[in-house]
Protein backbone atom coordinates (compact mmCIF):
# COMPACT_ATOMS: atom_id res chain seq x y z
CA UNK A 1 23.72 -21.50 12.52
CA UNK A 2 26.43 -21.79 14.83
CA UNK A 3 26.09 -17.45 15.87
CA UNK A 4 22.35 -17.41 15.43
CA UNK A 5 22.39 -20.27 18.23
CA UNK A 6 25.00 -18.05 20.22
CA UNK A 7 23.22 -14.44 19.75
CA UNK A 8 19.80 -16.33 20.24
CA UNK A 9 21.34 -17.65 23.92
CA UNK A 10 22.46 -14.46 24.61
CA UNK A 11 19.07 -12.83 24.08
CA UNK A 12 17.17 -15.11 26.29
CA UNK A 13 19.83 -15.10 28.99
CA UNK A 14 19.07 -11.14 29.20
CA UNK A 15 15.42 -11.88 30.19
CA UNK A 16 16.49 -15.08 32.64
CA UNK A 17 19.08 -12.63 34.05
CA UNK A 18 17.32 -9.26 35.11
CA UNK A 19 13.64 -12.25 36.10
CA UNK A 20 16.44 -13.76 38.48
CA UNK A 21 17.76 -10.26 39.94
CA UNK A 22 13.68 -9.58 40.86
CA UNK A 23 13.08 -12.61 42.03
CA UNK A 24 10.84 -14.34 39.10
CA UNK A 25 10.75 -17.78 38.78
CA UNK A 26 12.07 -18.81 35.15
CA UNK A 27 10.69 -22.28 34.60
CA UNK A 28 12.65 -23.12 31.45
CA UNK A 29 15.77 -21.51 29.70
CA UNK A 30 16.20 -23.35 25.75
CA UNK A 31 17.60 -23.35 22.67
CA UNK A 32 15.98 -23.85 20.28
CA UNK A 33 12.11 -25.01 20.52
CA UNK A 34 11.07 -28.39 22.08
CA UNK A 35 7.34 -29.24 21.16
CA UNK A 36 6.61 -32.30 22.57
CA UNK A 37 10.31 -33.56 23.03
CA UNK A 38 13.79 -32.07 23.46
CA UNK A 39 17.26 -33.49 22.35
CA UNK A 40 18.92 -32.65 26.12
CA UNK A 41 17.84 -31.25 28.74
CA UNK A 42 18.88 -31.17 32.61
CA UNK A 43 16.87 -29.94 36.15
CA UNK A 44 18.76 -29.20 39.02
CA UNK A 45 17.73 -30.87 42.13
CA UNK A 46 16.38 -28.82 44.54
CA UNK A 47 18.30 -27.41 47.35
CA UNK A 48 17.66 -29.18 50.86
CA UNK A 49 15.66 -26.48 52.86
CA UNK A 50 15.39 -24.10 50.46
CA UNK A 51 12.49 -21.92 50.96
CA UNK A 52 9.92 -22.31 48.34
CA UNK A 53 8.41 -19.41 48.14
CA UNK A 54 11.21 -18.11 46.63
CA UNK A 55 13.21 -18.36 43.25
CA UNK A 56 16.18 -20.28 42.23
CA UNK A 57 18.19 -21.13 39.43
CA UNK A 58 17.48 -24.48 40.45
CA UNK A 59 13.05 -23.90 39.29
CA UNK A 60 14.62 -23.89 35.54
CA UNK A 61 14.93 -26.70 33.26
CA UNK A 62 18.11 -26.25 30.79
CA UNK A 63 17.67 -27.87 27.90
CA UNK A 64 18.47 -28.28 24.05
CA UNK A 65 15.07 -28.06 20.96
CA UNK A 66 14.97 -30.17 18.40
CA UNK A 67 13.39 -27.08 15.91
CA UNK A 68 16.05 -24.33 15.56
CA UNK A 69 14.30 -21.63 14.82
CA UNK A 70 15.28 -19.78 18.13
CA UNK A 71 14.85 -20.23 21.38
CA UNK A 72 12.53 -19.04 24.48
CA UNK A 73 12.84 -18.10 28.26
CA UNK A 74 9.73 -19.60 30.11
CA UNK A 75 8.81 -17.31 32.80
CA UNK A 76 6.40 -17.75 35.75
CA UNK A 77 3.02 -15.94 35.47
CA UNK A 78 3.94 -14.43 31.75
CA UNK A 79 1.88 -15.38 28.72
CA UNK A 80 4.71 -16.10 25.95
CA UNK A 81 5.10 -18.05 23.35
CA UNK A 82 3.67 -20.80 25.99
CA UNK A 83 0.17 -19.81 26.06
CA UNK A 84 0.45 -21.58 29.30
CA UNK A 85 -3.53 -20.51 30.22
CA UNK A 86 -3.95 -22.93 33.00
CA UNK A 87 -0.95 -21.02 34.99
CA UNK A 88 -2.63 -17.51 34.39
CA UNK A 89 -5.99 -19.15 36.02
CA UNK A 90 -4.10 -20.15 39.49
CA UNK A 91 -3.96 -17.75 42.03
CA UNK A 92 -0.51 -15.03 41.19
CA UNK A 93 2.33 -16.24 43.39
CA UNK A 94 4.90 -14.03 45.25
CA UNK A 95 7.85 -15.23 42.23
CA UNK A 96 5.86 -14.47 39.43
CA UNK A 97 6.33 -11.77 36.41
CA UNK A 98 2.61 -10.73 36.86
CA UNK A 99 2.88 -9.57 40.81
CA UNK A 100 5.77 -7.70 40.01
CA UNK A 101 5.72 -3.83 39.69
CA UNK A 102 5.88 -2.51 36.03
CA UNK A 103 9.08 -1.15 35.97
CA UNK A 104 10.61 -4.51 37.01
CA UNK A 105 9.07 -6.19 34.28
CA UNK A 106 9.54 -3.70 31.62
CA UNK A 107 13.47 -4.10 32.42
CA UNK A 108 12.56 -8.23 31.76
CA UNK A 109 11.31 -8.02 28.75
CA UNK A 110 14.21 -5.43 27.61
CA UNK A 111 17.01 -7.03 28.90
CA UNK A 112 17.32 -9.85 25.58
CA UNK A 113 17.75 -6.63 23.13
CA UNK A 114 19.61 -4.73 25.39
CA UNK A 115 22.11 -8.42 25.89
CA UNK A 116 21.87 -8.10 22.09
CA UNK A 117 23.11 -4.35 21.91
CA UNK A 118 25.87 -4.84 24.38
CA UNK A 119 26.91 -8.04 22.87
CA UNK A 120 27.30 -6.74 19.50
CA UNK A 121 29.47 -3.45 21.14
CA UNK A 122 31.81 -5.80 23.20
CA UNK A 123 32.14 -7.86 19.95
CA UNK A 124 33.20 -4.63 17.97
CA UNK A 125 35.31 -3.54 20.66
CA UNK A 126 36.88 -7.08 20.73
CA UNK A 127 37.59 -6.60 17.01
CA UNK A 128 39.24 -2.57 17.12
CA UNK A 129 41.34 -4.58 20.10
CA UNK A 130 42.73 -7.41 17.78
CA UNK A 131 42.53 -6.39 14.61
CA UNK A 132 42.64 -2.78 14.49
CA UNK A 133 40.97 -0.89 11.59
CA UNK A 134 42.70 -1.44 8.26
CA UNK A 135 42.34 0.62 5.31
CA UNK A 136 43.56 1.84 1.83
CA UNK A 137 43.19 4.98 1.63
CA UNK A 138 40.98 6.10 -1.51
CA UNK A 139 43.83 8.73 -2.52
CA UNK A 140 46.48 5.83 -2.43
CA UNK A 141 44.24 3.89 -4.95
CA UNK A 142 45.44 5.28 -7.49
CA UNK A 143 43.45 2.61 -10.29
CA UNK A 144 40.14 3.25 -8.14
CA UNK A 145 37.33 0.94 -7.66
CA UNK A 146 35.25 -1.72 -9.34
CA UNK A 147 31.65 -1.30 -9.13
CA UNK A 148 28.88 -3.36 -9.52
CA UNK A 149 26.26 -3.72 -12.25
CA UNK A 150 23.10 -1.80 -10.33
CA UNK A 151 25.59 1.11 -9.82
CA UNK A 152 27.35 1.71 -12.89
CA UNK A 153 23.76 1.59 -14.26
CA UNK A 154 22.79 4.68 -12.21
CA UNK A 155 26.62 6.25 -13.40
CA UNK A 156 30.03 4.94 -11.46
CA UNK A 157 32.19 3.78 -13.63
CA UNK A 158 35.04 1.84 -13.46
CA UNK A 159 38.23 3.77 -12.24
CA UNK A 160 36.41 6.18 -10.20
CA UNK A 161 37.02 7.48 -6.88
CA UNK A 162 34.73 8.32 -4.41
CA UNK A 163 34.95 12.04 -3.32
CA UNK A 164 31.92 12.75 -1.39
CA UNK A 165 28.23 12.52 -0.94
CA UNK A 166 25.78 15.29 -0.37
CA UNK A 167 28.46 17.44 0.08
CA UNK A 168 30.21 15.65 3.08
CA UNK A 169 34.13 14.32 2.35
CA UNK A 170 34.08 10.13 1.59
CA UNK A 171 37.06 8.71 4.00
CA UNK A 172 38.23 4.81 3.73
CA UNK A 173 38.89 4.79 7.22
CA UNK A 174 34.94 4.79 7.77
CA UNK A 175 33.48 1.51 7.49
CA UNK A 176 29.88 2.91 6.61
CA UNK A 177 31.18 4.54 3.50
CA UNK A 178 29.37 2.88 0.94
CA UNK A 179 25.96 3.03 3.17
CA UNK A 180 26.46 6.91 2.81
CA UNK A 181 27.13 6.80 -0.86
CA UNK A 182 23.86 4.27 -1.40
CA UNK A 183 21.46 6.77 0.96
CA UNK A 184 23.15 9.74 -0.66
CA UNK A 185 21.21 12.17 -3.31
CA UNK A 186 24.33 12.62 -5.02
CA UNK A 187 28.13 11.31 -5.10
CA UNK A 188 30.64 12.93 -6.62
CA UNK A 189 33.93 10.87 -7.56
CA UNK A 190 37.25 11.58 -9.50
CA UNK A 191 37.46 10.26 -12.82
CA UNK A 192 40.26 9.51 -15.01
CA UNK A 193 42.59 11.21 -12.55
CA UNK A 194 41.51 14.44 -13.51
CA UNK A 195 37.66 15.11 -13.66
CA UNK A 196 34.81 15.19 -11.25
CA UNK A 197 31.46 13.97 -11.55
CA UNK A 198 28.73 14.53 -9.69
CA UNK A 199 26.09 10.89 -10.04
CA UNK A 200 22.33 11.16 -8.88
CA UNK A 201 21.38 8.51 -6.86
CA UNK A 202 17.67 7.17 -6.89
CA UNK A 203 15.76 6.67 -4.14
CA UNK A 204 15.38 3.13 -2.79
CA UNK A 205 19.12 2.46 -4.96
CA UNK A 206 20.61 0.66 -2.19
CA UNK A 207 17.80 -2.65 -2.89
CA UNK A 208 18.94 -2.68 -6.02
CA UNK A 209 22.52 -3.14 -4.61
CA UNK A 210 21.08 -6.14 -2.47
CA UNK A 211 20.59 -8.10 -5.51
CA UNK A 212 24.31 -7.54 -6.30
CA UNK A 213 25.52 -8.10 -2.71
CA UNK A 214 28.03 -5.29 -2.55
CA UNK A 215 28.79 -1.83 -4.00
CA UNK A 216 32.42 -1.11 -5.10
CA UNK A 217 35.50 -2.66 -4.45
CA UNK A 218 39.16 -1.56 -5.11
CA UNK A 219 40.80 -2.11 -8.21
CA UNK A 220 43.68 -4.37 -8.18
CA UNK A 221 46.74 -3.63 -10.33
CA UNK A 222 48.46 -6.26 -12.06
CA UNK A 223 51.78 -6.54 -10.19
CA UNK A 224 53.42 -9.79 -10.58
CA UNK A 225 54.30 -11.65 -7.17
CA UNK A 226 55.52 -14.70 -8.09
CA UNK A 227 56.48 -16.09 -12.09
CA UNK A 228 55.31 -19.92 -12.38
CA UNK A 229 58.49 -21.93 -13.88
CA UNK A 230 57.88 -23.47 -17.42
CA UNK A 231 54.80 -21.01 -17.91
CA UNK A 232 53.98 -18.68 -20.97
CA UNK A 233 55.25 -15.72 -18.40
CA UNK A 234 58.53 -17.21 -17.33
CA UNK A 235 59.73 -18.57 -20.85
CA UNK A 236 59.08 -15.15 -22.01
CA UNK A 237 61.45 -13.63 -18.84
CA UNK A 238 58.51 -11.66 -16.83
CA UNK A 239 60.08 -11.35 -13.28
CA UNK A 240 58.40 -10.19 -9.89
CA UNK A 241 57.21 -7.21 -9.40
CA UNK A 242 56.81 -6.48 -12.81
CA UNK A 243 53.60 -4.29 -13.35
CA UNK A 244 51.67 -5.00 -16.38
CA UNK A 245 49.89 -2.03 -18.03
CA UNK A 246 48.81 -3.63 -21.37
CA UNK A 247 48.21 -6.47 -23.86
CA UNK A 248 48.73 -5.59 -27.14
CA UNK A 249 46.83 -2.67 -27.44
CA UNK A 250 44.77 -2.81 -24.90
CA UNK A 251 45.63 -0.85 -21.36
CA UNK A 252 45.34 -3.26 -18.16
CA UNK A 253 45.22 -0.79 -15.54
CA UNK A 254 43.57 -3.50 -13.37
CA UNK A 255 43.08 -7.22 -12.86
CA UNK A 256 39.35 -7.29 -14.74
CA UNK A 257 40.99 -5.30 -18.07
CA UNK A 258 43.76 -8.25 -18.25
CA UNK A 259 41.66 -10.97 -17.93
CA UNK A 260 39.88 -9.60 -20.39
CA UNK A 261 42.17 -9.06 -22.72
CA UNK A 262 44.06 -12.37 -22.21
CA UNK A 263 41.02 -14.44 -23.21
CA UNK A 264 40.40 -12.38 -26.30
CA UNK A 265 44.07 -13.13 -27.04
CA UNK A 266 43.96 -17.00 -26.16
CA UNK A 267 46.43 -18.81 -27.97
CA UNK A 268 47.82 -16.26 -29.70
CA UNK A 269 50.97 -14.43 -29.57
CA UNK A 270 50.82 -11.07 -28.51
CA UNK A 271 52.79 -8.22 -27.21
CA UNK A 272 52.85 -7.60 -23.50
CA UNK A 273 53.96 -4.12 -22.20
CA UNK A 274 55.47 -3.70 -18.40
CA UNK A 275 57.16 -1.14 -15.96
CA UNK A 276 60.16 -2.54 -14.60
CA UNK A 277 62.51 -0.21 -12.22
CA UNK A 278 61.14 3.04 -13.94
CA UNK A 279 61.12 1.92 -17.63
CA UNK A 280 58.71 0.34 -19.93
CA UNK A 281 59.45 -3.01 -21.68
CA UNK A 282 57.44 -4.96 -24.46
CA UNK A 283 57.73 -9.35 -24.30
CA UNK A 284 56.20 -11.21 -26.78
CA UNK A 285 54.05 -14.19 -24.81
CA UNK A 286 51.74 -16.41 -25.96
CA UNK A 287 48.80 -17.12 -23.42
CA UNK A 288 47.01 -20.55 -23.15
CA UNK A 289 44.19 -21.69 -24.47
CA UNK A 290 42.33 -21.15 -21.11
CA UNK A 291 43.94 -16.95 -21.35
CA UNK A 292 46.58 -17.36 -18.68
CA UNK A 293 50.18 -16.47 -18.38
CA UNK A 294 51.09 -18.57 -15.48
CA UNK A 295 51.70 -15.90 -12.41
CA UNK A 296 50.83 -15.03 -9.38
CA UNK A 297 49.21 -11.83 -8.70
CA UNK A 298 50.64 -9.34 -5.39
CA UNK A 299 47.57 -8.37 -3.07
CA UNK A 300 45.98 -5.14 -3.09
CA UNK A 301 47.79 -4.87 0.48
CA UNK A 302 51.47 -5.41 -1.08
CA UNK A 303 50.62 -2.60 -3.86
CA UNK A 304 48.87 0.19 -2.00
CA UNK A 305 49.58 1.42 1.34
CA UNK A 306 47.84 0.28 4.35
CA UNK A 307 47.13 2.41 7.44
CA UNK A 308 46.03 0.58 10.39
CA UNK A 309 44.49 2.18 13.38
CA UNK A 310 45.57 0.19 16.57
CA UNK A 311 43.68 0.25 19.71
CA UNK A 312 44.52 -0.98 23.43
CA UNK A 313 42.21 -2.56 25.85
CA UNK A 314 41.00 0.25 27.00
CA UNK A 315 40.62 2.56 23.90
CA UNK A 316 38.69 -0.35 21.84
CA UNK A 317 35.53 0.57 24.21
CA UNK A 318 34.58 3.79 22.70
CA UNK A 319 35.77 2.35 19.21
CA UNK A 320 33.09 -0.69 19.96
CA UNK A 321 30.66 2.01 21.16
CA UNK A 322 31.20 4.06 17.70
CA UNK A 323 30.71 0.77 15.62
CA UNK A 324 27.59 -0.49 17.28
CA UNK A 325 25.70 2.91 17.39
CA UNK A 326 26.85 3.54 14.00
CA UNK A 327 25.74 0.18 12.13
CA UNK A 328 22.12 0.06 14.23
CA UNK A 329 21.70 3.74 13.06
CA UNK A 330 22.34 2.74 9.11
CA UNK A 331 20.23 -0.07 9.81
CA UNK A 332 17.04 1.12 11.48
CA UNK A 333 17.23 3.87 8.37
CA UNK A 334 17.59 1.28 6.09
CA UNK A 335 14.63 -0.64 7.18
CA UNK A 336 12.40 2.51 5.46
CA UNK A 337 12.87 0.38 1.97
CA UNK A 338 11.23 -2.95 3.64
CA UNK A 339 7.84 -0.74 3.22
CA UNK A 340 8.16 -0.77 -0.25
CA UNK A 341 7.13 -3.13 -3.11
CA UNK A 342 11.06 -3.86 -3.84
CA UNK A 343 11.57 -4.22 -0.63
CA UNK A 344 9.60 -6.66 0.33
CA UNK A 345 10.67 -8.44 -2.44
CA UNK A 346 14.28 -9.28 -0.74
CA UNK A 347 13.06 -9.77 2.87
CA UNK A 348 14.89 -12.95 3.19
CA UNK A 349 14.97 -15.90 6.28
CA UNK A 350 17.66 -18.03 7.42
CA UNK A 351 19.20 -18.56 3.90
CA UNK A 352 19.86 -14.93 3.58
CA UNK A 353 21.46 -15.00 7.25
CA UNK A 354 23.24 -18.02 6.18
CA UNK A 355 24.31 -16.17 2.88
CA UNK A 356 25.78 -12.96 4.48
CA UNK A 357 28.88 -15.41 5.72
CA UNK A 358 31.73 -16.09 3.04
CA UNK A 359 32.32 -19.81 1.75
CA UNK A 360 35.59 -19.64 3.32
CA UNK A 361 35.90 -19.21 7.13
CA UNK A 362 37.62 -16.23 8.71
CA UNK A 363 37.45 -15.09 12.04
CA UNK A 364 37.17 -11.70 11.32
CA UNK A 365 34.27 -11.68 8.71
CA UNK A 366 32.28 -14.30 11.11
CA UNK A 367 32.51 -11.76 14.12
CA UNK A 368 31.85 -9.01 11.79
CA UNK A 369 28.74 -10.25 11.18
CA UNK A 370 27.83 -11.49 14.18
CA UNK A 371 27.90 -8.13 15.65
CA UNK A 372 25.50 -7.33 13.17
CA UNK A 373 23.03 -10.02 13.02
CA UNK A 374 22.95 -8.98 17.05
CA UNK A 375 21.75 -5.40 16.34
CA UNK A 376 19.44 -6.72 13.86
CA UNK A 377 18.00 -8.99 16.27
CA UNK A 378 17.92 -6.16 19.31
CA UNK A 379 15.84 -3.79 16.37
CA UNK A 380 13.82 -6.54 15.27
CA UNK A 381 12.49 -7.90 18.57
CA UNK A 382 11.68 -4.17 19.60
CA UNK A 383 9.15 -3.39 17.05
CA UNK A 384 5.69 -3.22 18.76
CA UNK A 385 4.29 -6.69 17.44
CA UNK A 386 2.84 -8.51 20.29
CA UNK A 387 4.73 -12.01 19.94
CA UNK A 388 7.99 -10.01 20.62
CA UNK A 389 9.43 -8.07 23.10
CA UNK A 390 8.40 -5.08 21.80
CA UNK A 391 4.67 -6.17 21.62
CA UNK A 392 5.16 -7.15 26.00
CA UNK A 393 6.80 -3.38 26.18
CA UNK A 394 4.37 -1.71 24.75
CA UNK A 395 1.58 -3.07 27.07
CA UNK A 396 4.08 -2.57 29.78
CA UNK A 397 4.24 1.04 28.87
CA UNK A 398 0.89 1.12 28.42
CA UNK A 399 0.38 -0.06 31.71
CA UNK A 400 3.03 2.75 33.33
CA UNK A 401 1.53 6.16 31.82
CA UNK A 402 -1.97 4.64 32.57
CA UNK A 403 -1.41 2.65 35.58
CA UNK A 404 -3.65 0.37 34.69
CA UNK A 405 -2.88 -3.16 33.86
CA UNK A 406 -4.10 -4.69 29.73
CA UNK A 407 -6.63 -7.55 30.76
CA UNK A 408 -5.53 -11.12 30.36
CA UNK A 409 -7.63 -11.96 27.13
CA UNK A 410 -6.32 -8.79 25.10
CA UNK A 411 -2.86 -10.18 26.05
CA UNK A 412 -3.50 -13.71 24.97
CA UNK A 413 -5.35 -12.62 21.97
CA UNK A 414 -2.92 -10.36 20.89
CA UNK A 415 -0.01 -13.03 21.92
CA UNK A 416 -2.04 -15.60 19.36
CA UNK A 417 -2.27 -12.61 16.95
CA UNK A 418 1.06 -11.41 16.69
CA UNK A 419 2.67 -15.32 16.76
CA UNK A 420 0.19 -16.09 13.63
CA UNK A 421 1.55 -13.06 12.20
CA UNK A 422 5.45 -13.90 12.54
CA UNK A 423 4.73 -17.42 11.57
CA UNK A 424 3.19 -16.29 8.30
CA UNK A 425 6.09 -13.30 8.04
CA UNK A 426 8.62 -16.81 8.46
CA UNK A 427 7.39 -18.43 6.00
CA UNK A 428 7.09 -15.87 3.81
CA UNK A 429 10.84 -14.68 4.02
CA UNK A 430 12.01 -18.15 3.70
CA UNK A 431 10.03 -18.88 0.92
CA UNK A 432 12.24 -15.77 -1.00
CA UNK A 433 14.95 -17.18 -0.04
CA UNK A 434 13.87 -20.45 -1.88
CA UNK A 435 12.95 -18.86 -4.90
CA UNK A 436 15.75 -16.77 -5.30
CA UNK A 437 17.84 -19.85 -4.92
CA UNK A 438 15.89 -21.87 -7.82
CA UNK A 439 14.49 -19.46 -9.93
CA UNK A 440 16.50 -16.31 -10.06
C-alpha cells in the first residue's frame, strides 16, 4: 500500500505539474478518493491581490480519501473521473484545460505516465548507485539450479544450467534472464556437467510459471557454516566448512537432496560422507526425529563467487535507463498472454500487487518492485480506454491530425463508458485474487 500510495502521488503530480506550467487551474490534487468526505484535507488562502484570472497553486485543495483505490487530479474545464457537467455548461475560462491548444493538453494528460516512467528509471538508477548489480555467475554454479514444478514439466531438470535460448548466450549478469528463457522457443542447458539439451518451450509457458511465482533458482550446496554444540552433527565431530556430498547412499549435491534424505533417515543412524581439506571422510550420525543434524548452512554467496558491478553517480543513469527500457519492453510483450483464456485467468488486483512483496522487508526487493509496479502503471494508464489517460490522448490526437475538437457528449459518454468498464475490470481482478486465496 505504502508504494502504490507513493507511485499513485507521483502520477497525479505529473498532470498537476505540466496544468500549472500552462496555466490551468487544478481544483483538487488527492490521494486516494473522497466521495462525500475526506480524512484531511487543506486550501491555501488566497493571495492578497492576486489576479484572478489567473492560476495558482493556491485554486487547489490538498487533501487525503478515505477509499484507496488511487487517487485523481481535478482539473478546470476537463471531464474526469468528476463528471463535473455543470462546469462544462459555464462559459470556458482563460485557466481552463478546454481553451488550451491541443498540444498543451496532450502533454497534461501524458505527464502522470511519463512521472511514472522517469520515476521508475531514477529508482533503478538509485539502485545500480547503491547496490550495484550482484551476480553468480551460471559457470561458477557448479550444482546448477532448482526449478519449479511448471518447468521441469515442460523438461529442466534439476542440476541444469542454462546455456542459451533461441540461439542467443544466457548471462547471470542480466536480470531479464529467465523472461528470455520463458518467451524463448527453445533453451538449451548443460546437464550433468557434461551434456546439452535442447527443451521446447510452449507458447503461453510463462502463465503457467505465474502460478508457481518464479522460474529457477540456484542450487545451494551443503557447506557447513556453523556446528550447533550438543547436536547430532557436533557429537559426531562435523566441523565448518565441511561439505556434505551424501547420506548413506544417497548423493546431496544440494540443500533439497539432504533434506530429503535426512527425513527418510529420521532417527536412524546412518553414514554421512564429507570433503574436508581435499579428502573424503564418512561419520556415523544419527538425525532427529524431525531429520536434522543441528547446523548451520553457508549462503550461496560464501560458496560461489560473486561479481558485483559498481556504478558512480553518474554512470548509474544509463544503467537506470537500461533497466527501465528493458523491464517495460518484457512487460508490454508479456501482456500478449492477458488475451488469452489462461490469461485472464491470473489477472489479479491489489492482492496480487500486495503479493509480489516478500513477508520480510528489504529495501532492495521493495524498490525493486516499485520500479516496476511504476512501469506497469505508465503502460496501463496508456492503453486507449477512455477513463484513462490513454482514452483523453487518443481524443487529443484525434483532435491534432483532424483539428477538430470530439463533442462534449461523446466525451462524457465515453468517460461513463470506459469508468463502468474499469470498475467491472476491478472487481473482476480482485475477485481472482479472492478465489485464489480460498479456493486454490
Amino acid at each position: 500500500m505504502l508504494a502504490l500510495a507513493f507511485l499513485v502521488v507521483i502520477h497525479e503530480f505529473g498532470h498537476y505539474i505540466f496544468a500549472r506550467i500552462f496555466g490551468i487551474r487544478v481544483e483538487k490534487f488527492y490521494m486516494f478518493f473522497d466521495p462525500w468526505f475526506s480524512i484531511a484535507k487543506w486550501k491555501p488562502k488566497a493571495k492578497p491581490g492576486a489576479d484572478p484570472s489567473k492560476s495558482s497553486w493556491r485554486d487547489t485543495e490538498y487533501g487525503i480519501g478515505w477509499i484507496p483505490l488511487g487517487g485523481y487530479c481535478k482539473i478546470a474545464g476537463m471531464i474526469d473521473e468528476s463528471l463535473d457537467t455543470e462546469q462544462m455548461a459555464r462559459e470556458p475560462q482563460p485557466w481552463e484545460f478546454r481553451t488550451k491548444p491541443a498540444w498543451q493538453r496532450l502533454l497534461v494528460m501524458a505527464g502522470g505516465v511519463l512521472f511514472n516512467f522517469i520515476l521508475a528509471v531514477l529508482i533503478y538508477a538509485g539502485i545500480a548507485w547503491h547496490w550495484g548489480t550482484a551476480y553468480v555467475p551460471f559457470d561458477a554454479a557448479t550444482e546448477g539450479f532448482d526449478f519449479v514444478p511448471a518447468a521441469e514439466a515442460v523438461g529442466f531438470r534439476s542440476g541444469d544450467i542454462p546455456l542459451s535460448a533461441d540461439g542467443v548466450k544466457l548471462d547471470a549478469s542480466d536480470p531479464d534472464t529467465s523472461f528470455r528463457m520463458a518467451e524463448a522457443k527453445e533453451v538449451k542447458v548443460l546437464r550433468n556437467h557434461r551434456d546439452t539439451v535442447t527443451i521446447a518451450i510452449p507458447e503461453d509457458f510463462i502463465l503457467s510459471l505465474n502460478k508457481d511465482k518464479g522460474f529457477m533458482s540456484y542450487r545451494l550446496p551443503v557447506y557447513i557454516d556453523r556446528v550447533i554444540p550438543g547436536e547430532p552433527a557436533a557429537k559426531a565431530g562435523l566441523m565448518e566448512g565441511d561439505h556434505i556430498i551424501a547420506i548413506d547412499t544417497i548423493p546431496t549435491p544440494a540443500f533439497g537432496e539432504l533434506t530429503a534424505a535426512l527425513l527418510a533417515n529420521a532417527g536412524r543412524t546412518v553414514p554421512v560422507t564429507v570433503e574436508r581439506d581435499g579428502r573424503t571422510e564418512t561419520f556415523t550420525i544419527t538425525p532427529t526425529e524431525g531429520g536434522k543434524l543441528g547446523f548451520q548452512l553457508k549462503k550461496l554467496t560464501d560458496v560461489y563467487p560473486v561479481v558485483t558491478e559498481r556504478y558512480g553517480f553518474f554512470g548509474s543513469f544509463p544503467k537506470g535507463w537500461e533497466l527501465g527500457t528493458t523491464t517495460l519492453t518484457n512487460y508490454v510483450t508479456s501482456m500478449k498472454h492477458v488475451f488469452t483464456k489462461e490469461g485472464a485467468k491470473q489477472v489479479g488486483g491489489f492482492g496480487a500487487i500486495g503479493g509480489m512483496f516478500p513477508a520480510e522487508w528489504n529495501w532492495l526487493s521493495f524498490w525493486e518492485i516499485t520500479a516496476f509496479i511504476s512501469l506497469a502503471l505508465a503502460f496501463m494508464n496508456l492503453l486507449p480506454i477512455p477513463g484513462l489517460d490513454g482514452g483523453h490522448i487518443m481524443f487529443l490526437l484525434w483532435e491534432v491530425v483532424t483539428r477538430r475538437k470530439v463533442s462534449e457528449n461523446v466525451l462524457i459518454n465515453a468517460q461513463y463508458a470506459g469508468m463502468i468498464f474499469l470498475i467491472l475490470l476491478m472487481l473482476y481482478a480482485n475477485a481472482n485474487d479472492i478465489f485464489r486465496a480460498f479456493f486454490k
